[in-house]
C-alpha atoms as a PDB file:
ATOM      1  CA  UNK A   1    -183.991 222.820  36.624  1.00  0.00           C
ATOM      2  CA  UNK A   2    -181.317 220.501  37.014  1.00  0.00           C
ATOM      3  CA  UNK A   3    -178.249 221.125  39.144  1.00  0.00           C
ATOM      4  CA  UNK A   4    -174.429 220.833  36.879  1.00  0.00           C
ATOM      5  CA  UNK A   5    -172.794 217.603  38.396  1.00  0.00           C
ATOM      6  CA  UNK A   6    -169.472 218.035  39.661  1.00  0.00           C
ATOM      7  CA  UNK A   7    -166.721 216.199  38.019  1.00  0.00           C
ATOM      8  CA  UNK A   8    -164.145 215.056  40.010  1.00  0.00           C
ATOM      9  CA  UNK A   9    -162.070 213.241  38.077  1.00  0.00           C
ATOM     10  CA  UNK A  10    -159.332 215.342  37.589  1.00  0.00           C
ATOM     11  CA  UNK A  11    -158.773 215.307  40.925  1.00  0.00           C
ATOM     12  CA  UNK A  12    -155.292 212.957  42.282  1.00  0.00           C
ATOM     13  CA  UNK A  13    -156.198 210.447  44.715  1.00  0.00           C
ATOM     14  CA  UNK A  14    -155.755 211.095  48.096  1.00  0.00           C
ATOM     15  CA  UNK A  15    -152.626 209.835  49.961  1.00  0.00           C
ATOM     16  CA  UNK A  16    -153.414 206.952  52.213  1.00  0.00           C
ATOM     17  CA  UNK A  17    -149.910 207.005  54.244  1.00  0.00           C
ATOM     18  CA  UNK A  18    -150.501 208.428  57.630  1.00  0.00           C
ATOM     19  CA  UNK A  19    -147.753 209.491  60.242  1.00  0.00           C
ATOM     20  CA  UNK A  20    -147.374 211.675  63.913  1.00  0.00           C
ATOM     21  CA  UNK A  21    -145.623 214.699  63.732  1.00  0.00           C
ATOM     22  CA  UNK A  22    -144.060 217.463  65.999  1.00  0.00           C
ATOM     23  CA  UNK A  23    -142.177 220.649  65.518  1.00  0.00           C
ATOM     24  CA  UNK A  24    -138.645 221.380  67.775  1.00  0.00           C
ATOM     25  CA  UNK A  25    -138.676 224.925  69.466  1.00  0.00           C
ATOM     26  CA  UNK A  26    -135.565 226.656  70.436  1.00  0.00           C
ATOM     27  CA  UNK A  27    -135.116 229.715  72.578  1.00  0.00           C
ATOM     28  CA  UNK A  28    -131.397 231.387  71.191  1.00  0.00           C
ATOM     29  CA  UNK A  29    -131.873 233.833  74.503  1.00  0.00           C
ATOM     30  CA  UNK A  30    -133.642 231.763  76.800  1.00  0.00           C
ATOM     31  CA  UNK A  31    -136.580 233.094  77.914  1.00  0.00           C
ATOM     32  CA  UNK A  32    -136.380 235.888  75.613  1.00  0.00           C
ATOM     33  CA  UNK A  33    -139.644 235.413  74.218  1.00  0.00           C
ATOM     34  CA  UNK A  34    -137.881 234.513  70.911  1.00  0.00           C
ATOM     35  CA  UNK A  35    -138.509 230.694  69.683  1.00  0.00           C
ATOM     36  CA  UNK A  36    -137.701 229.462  66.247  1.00  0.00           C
ATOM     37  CA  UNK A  37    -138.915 226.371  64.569  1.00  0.00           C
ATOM     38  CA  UNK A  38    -135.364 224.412  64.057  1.00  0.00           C
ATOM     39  CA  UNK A  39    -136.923 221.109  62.761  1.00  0.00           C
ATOM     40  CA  UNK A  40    -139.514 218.719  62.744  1.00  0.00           C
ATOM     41  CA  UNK A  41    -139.901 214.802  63.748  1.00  0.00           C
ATOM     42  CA  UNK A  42    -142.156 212.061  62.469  1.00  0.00           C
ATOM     43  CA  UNK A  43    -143.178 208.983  63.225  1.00  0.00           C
ATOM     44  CA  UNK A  44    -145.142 206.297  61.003  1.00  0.00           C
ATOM     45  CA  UNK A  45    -145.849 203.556  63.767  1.00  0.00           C
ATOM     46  CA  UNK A  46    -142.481 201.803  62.375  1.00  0.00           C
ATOM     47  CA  UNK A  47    -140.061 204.085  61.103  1.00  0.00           C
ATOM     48  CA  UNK A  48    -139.361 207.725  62.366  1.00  0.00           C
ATOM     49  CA  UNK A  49    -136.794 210.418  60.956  1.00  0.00           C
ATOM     50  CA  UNK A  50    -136.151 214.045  61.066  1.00  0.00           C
ATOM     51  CA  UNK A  51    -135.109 217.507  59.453  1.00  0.00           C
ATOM     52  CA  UNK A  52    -133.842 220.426  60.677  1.00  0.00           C
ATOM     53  CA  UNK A  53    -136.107 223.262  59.512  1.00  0.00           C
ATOM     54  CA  UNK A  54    -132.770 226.438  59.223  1.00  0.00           C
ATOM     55  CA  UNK A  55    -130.160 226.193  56.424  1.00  0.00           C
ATOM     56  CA  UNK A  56    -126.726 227.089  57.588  1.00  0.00           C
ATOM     57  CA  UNK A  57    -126.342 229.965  55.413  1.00  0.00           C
ATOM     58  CA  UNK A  58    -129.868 231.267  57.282  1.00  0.00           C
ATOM     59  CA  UNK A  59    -128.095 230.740  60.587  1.00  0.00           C
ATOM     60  CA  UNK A  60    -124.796 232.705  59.598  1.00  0.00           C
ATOM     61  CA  UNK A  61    -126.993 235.532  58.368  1.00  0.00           C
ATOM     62  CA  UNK A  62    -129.134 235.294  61.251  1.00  0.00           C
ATOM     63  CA  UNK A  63    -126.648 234.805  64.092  1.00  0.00           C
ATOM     64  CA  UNK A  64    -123.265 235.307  63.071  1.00  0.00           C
ATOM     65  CA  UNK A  65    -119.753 233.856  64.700  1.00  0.00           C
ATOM     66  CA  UNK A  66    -122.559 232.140  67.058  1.00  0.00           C
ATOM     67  CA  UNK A  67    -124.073 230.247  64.212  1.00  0.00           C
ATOM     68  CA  UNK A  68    -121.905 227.182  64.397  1.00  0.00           C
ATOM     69  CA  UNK A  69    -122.551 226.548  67.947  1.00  0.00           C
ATOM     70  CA  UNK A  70    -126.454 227.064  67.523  1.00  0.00           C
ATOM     71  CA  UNK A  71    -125.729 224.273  64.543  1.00  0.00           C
ATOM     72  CA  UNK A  72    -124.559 222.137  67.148  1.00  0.00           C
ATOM     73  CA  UNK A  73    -127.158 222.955  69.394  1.00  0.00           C
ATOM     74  CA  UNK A  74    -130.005 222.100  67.120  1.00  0.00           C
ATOM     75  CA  UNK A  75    -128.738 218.720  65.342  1.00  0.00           C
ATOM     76  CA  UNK A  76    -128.148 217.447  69.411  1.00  0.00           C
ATOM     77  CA  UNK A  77    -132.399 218.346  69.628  1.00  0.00           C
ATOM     78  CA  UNK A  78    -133.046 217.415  66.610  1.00  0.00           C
ATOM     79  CA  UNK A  79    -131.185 213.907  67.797  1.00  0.00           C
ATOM     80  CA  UNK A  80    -133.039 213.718  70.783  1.00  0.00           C
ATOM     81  CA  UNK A  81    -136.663 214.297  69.602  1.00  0.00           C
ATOM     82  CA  UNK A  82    -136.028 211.566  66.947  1.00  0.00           C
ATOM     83  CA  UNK A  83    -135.376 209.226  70.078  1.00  0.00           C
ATOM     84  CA  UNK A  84    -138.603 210.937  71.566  1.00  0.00           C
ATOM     85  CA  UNK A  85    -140.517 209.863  68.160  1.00  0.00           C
ATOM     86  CA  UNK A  86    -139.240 206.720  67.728  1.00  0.00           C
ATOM     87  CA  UNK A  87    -140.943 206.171  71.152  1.00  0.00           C
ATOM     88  CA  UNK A  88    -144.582 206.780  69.435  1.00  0.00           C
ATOM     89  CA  UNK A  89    -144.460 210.353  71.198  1.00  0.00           C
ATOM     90  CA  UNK A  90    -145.367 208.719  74.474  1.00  0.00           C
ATOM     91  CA  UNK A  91    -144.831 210.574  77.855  1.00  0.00           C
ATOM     92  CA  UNK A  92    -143.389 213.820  78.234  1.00  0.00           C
ATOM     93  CA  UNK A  93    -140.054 215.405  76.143  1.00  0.00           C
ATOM     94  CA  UNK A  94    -137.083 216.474  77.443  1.00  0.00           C
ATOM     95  CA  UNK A  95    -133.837 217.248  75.733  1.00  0.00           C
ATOM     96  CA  UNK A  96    -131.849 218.085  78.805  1.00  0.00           C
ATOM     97  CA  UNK A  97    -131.214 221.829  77.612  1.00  0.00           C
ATOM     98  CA  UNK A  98    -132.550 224.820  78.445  1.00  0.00           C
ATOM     99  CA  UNK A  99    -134.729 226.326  75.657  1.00  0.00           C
ATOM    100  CA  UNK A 100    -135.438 223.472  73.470  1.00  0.00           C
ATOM    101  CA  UNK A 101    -139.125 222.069  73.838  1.00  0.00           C
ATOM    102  CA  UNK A 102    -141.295 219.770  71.113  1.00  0.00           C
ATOM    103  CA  UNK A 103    -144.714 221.448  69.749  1.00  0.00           C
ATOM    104  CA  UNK A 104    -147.851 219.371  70.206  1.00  0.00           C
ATOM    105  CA  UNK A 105    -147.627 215.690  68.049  1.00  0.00           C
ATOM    106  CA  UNK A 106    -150.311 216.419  65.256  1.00  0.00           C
ATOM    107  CA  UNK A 107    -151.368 213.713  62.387  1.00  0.00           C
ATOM    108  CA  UNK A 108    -150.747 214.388  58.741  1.00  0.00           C
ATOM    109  CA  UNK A 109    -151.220 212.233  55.600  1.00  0.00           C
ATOM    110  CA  UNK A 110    -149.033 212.507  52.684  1.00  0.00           C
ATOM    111  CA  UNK A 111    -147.119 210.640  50.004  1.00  0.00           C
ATOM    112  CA  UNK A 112    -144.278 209.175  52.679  1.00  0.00           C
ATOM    113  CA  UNK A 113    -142.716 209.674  55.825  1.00  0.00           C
ATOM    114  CA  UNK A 114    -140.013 212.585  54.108  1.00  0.00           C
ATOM    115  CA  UNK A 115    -143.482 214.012  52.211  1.00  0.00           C
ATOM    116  CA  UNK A 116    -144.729 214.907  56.617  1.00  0.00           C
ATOM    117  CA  UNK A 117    -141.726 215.857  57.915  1.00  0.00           C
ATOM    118  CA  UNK A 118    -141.505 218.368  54.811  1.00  0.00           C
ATOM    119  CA  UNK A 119    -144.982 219.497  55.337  1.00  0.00           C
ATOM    120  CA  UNK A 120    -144.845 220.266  59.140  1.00  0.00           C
ATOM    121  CA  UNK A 121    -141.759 222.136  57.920  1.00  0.00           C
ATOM    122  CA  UNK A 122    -143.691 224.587  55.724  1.00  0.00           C
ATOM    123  CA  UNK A 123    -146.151 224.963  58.360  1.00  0.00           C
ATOM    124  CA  UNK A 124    -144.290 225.976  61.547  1.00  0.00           C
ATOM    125  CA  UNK A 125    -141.327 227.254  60.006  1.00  0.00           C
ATOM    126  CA  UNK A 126    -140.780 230.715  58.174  1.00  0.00           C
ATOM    127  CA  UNK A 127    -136.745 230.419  57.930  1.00  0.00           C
ATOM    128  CA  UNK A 128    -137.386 227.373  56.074  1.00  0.00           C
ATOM    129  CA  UNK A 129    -137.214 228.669  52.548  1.00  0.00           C
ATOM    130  CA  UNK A 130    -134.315 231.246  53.489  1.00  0.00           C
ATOM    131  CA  UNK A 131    -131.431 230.225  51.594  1.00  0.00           C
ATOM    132  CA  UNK A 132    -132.664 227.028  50.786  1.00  0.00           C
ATOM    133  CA  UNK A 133    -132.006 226.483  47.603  1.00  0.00           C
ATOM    134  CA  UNK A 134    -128.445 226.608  48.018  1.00  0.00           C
ATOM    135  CA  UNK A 135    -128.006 224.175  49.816  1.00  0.00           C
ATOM    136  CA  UNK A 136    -130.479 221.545  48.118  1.00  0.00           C
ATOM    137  CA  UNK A 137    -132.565 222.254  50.842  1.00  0.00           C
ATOM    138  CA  UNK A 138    -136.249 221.409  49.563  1.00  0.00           C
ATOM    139  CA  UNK A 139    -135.225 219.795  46.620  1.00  0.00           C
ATOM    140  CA  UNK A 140    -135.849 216.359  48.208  1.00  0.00           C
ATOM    141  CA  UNK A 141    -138.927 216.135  47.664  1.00  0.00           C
ATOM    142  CA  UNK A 142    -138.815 215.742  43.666  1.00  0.00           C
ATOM    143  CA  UNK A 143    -135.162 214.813  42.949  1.00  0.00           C
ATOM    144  CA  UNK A 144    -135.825 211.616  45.609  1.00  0.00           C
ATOM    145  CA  UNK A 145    -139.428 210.973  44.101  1.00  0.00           C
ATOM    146  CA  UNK A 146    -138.602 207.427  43.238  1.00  0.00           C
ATOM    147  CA  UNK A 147    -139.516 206.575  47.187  1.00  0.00           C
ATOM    148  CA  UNK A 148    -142.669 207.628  45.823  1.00  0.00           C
ATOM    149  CA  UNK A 149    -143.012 205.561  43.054  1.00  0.00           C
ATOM    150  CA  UNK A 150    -141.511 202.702  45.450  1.00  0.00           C
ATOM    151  CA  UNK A 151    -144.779 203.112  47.788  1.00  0.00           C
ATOM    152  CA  UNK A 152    -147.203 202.916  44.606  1.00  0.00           C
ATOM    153  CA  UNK A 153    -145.041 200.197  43.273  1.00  0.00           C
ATOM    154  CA  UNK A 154    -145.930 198.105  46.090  1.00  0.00           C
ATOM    155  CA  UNK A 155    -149.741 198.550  45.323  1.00  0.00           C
ATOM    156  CA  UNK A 156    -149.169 197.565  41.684  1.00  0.00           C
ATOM    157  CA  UNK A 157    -146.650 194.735  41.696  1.00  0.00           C
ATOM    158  CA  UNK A 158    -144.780 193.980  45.195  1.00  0.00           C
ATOM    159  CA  UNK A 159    -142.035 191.523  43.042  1.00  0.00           C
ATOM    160  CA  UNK A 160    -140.684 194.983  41.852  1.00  0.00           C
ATOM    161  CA  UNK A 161    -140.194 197.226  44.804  1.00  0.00           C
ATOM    162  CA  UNK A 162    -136.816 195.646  45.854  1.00  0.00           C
ATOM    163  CA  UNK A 163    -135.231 197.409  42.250  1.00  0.00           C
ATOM    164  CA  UNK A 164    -135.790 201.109  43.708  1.00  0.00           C
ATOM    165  CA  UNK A 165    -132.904 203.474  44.734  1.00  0.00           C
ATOM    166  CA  UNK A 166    -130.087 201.118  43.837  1.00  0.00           C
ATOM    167  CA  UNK A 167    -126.228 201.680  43.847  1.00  0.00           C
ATOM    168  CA  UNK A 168    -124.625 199.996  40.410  1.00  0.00           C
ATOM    169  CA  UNK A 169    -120.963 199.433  40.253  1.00  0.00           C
ATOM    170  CA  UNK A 170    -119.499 200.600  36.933  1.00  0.00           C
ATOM    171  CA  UNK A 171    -115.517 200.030  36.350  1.00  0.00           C
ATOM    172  CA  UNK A 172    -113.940 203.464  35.475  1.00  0.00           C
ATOM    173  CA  UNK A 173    -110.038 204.056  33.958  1.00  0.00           C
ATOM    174  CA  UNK A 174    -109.751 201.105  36.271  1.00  0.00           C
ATOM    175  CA  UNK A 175    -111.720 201.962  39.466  1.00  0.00           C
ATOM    176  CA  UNK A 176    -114.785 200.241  40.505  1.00  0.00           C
ATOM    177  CA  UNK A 177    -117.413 203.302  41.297  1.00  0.00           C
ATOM    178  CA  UNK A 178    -120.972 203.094  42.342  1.00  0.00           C
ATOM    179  CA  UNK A 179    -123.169 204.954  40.562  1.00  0.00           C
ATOM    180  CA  UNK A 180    -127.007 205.768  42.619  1.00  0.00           C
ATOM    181  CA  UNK A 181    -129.797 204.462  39.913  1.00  0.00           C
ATOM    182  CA  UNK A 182    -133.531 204.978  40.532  1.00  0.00           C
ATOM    183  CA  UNK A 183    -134.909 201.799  39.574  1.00  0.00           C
ATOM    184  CA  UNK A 184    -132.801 198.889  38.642  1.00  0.00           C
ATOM    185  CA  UNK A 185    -133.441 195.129  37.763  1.00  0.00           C
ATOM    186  CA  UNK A 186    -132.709 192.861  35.420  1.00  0.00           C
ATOM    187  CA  UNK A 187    -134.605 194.676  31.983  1.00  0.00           C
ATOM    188  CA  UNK A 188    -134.770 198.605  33.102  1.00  0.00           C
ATOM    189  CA  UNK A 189    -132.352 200.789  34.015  1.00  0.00           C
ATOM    190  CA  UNK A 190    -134.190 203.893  35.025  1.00  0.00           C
ATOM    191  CA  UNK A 191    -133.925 207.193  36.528  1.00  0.00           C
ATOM    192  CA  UNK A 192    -136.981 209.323  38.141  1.00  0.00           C
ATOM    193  CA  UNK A 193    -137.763 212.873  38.610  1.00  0.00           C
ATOM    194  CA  UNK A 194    -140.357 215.060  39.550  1.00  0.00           C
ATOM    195  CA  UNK A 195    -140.482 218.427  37.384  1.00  0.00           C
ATOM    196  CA  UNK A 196    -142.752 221.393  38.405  1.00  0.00           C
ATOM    197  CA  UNK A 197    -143.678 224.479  37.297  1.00  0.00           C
ATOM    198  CA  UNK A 198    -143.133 227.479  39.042  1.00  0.00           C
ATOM    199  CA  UNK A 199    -139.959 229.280  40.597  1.00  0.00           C
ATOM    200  CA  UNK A 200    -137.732 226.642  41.211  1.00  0.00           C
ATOM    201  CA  UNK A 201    -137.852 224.742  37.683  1.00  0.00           C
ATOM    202  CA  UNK A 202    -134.921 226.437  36.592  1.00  0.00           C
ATOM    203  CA  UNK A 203    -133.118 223.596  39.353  1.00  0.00           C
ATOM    204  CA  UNK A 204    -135.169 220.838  38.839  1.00  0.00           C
ATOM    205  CA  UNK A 205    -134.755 220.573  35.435  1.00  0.00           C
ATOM    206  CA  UNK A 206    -131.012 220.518  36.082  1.00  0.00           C
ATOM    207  CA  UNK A 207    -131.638 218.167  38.358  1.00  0.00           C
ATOM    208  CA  UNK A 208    -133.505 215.926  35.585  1.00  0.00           C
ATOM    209  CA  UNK A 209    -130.483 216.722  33.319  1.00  0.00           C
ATOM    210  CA  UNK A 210    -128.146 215.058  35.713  1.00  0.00           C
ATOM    211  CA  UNK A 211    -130.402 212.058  36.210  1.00  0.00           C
ATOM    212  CA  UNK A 212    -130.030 211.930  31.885  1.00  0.00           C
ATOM    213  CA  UNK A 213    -126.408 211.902  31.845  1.00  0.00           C
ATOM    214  CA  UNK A 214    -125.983 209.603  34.555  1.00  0.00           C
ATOM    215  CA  UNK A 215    -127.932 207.028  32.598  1.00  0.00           C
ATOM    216  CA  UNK A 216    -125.632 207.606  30.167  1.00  0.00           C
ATOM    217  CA  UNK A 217    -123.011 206.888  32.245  1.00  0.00           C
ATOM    218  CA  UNK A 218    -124.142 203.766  32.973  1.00  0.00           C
ATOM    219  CA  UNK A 219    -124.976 202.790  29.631  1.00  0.00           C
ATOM    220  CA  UNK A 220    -121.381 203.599  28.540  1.00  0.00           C
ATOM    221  CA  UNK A 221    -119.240 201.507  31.607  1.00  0.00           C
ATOM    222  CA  UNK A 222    -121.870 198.977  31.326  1.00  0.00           C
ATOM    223  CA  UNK A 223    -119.002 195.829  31.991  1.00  0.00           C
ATOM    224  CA  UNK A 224    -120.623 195.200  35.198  1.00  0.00           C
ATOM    225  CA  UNK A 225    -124.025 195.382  34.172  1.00  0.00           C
ATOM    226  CA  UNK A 226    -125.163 191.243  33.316  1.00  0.00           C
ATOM    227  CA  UNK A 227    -128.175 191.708  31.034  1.00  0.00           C
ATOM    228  CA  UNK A 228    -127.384 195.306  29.197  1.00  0.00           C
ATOM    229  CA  UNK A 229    -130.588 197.145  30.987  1.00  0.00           C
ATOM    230  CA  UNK A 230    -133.036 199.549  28.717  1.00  0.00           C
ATOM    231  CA  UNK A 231    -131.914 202.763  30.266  1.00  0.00           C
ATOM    232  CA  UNK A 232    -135.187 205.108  31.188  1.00  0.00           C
ATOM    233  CA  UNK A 233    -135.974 208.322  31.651  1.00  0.00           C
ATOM    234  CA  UNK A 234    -139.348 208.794  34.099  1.00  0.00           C
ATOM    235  CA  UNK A 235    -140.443 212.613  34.473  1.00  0.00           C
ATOM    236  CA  UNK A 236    -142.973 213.348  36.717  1.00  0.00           C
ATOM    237  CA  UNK A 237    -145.242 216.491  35.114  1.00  0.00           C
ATOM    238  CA  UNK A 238    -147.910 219.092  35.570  1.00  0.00           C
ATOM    239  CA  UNK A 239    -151.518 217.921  34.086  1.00  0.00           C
ATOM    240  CA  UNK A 240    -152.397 219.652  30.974  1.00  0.00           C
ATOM    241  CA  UNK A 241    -154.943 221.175  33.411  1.00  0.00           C
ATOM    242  CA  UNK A 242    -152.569 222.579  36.052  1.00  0.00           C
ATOM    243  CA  UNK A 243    -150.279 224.349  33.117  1.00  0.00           C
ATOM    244  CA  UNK A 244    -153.092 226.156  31.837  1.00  0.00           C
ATOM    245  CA  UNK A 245    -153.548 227.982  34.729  1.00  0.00           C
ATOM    246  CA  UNK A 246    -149.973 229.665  34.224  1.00  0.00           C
ATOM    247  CA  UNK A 247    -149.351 233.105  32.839  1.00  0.00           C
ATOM    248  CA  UNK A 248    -148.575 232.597  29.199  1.00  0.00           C
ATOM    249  CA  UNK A 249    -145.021 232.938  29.393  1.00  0.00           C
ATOM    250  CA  UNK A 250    -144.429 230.398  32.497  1.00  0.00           C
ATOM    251  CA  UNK A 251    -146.339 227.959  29.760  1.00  0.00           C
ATOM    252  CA  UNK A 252    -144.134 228.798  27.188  1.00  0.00           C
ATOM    253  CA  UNK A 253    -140.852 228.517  29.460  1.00  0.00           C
ATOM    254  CA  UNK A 254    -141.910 225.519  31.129  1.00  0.00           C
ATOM    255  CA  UNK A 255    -142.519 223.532  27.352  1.00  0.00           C
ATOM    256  CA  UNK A 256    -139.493 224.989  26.080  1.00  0.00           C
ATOM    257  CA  UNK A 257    -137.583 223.695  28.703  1.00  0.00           C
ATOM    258  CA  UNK A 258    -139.499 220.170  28.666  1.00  0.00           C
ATOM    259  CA  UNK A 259    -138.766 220.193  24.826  1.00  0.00           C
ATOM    260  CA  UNK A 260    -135.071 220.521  25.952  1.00  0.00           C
ATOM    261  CA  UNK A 261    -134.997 217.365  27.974  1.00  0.00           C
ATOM    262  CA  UNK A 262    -136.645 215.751  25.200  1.00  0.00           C
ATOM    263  CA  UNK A 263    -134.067 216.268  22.441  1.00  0.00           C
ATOM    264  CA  UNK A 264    -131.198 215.645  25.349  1.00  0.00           C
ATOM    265  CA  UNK A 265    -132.793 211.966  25.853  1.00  0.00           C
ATOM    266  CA  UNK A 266    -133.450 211.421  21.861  1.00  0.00           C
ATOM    267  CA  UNK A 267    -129.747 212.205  21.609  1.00  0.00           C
ATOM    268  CA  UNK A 268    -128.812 209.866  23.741  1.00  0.00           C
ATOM    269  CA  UNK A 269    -131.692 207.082  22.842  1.00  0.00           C
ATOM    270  CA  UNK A 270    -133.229 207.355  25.886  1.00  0.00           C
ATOM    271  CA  UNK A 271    -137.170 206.603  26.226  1.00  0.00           C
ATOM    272  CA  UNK A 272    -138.472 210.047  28.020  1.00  0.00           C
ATOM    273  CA  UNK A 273    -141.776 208.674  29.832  1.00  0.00           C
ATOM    274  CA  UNK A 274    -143.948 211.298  31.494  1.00  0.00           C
ATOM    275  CA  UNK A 275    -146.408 210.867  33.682  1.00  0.00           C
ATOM    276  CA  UNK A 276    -148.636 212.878  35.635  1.00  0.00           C
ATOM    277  CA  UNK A 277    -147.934 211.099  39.491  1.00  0.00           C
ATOM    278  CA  UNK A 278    -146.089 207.980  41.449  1.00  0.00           C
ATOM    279  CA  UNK A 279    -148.798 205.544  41.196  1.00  0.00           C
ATOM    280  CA  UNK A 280    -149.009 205.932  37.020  1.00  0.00           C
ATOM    281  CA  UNK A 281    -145.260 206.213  36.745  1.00  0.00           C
ATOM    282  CA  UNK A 282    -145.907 202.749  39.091  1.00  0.00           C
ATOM    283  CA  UNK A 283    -147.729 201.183  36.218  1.00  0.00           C
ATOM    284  CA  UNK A 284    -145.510 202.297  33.473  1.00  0.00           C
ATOM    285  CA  UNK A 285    -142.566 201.169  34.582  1.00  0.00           C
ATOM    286  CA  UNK A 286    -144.369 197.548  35.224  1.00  0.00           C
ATOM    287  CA  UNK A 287    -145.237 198.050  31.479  1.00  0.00           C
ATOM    288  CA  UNK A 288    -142.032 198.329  30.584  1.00  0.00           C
ATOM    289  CA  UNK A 289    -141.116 195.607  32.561  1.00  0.00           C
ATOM    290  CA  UNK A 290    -143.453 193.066  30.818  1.00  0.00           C
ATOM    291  CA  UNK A 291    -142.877 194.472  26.978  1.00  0.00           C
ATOM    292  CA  UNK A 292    -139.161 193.909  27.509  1.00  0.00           C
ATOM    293  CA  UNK A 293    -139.929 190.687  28.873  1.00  0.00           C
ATOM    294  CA  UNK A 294    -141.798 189.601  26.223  1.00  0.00           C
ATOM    295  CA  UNK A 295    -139.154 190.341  23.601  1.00  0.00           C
ATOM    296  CA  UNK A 296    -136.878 188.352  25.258  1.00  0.00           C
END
C-alpha cells in the first residue's frame, strides 16, 4: 500500500529577509510588578526602525490625564532603543530612566523590516490591537504593501525598483501638489494594495478605494506627467483556496465587495490586476512594463 504524497504547492514561499528584534518594557509604577510592552525595535544588519506597540486612544483609556506624559515617556524609549538597534544590539541597554528595559534580541524572518517589527508587536503586546484601528494603527502592513512588491521587484528586474513609492507633482486650480503613487516610471502609473478577508476588510477596501481615485486624480491633472502613464490598479488577494475556508457569508461579502472595486476601476478605465502575493504582483507589473513597451 502506497502512502498519498503530499502536495505542497499551494504553499507561498518562504520569506528569505531576516532581521534582530527586541521588545521595550515599561514599568508606569516602578517596581510595581506591572510592565507593558510599549514597542518594538529591529534591526536588519543595515537599516533599523521602530513602533510603538499602545495607540493613544489605549493610553487615555488606560491612564487618563497621565496619558500624555506616558506618550512622552515611551516615544523618548522608543528613541533610545532604536539607537541601541542601530548598534547591532551589542552590549548592554540603558535608556537612562527608571522602568524602561529592552526584552531579549530574538531573530525573525518576514517579508521586510516593517513585516518584524509588526510581528514582535503581535507577540509581546496585548494592547496592541486596542483601538487600533482608529488610528490606522495596523493598517501598514497592506495599505504600504508596495515595499513588498519593491523587495520581489528586485529579484525579478533590479532596473525597476527605483519607480516604487513615488511622489508625482500634479498642478491643481494653480498649485503644484504632490500626489504619493505606488509605482511610477515612464509607461505605468500604478497603485498597490493588499486586500484580506476577515474583520478588518470593511477598511481595507476603503483603503483600495482611495488608492482608485487617486489614480484618477492623476490621470485627470496629468500636465506634469511627460509620457501620459497607463494608470494601474494592483490588488493583492486571498487564493481561491484560502476563501473557501470562510463561512459562506464572509465568501459572499468578501466577492461582493471585490466585485465593487471592479466596476469602480471599469468606470474609470482602470486595469484591476489581482494577484495572489508581492513576488507575482513583481512579475506582472514587469509584464506590463514590456507590453506597453512594445506598443510603443
Amino acid at each position: 500500500m502506497s502512502s498519498p504524497v503530499a502536495n505542497f504547492s499551494d504553499f507561498p514561499a518562504l520569506p528569505s529577509y531576516e532581521a534582530q528584534w527586541a521588545a521595550i518594557y515599561m514599568e508606569p509604577i516602578v517596581q510595581s510588578g506591572e510592565r507593558l510592552t510599549i514597542g518594538v525595535v529591529a534591526f536588519d544588519g543595515q537599516e533599523a526602525a521602530g513602533q510603538l506597540a499602545i495607540s493613544r486612544k489605549a493610553l487615555e483609556c488606560l491612564y487618563g490625564d497621565t496619558a500624555a506624559g506616558l506618550e512622552k515617556m515611551m516615544t523618548l524609549a522608543l528613541d533610545r532603543a532604536l539607537r541601541f538597534a542601530k548598534g547591532g544590539f551589542r552590549g548592554e541597554f540603558s535608556s537612562g530612566m527608571h522602568g524602561i528595559s529592552l526584552g531579549k534580541k530574538r531573530v525573525a524572518i518576514g517579508e521586510d523590516l516593517q513585516d518584524v517589527i509588526e510581528q514582535g508587536i503581535s507577540l509581546t503586546s496585548s494592547l496592541s490591537t486596542v483601538h487600533a484601528g482608529e488610528e490606522g494603527r495596523g493598517d501598514h502592513d497592506r495599505t504600504m504593501y508596495w515595499k513588498r512588491f519593491k523587495r520581489a521587484m528586485e529579484k525579478v528586474n533590479p532596473t525597476l525598483v527605483e519607480h516604487f513609492g513615488r511622489s508625482v507633482d500634479v498642478r491643481v486650480r494653480g498649485a503644484v501638489i504632490s500626489l504619493p503613487c505606488d509605482y511610477f516610471s515612464s509607461r505605468v502609473a500604478a497603485n498597490i494594495c493588499s486586500v484580506t478577508a476577515g474583520y478588518r476588510q470593511s477598511n481595507l477596501f476603503d483603503v483600495a478605494s482611495s488608492r482608485i481615485l487617486r489614480l484618477e486624480q492623476l490621470r485627470e491633472h496629468d500636465g506634469l506627467i511627460e509620457h501620459h502613464q497607463q494608470p494601474t490598479m494592483m490588488l493583492v488577494v486571498p487564493t481561491d483556496q484560502h476563501l473557501s475556508q470562510l463561512k459562506p457569508n464572509n465568501q459572499q461579502s468578501y466577492r461582493e465587495r471585490l466585485l465593487l472595486l471592479q466596476d469602480m476601476a471599469d468606470k474609470k478605465d482602470f486595469p484591476l490586476v489581482t494577484i495572489n502575493d508581492p513576488l507575482e504582483g513583481a512579475r506582472r507589473l514587469q509584464d506590463i512594463e514590456n507590453s506597453l513597451k512594445v506598443g510603443t
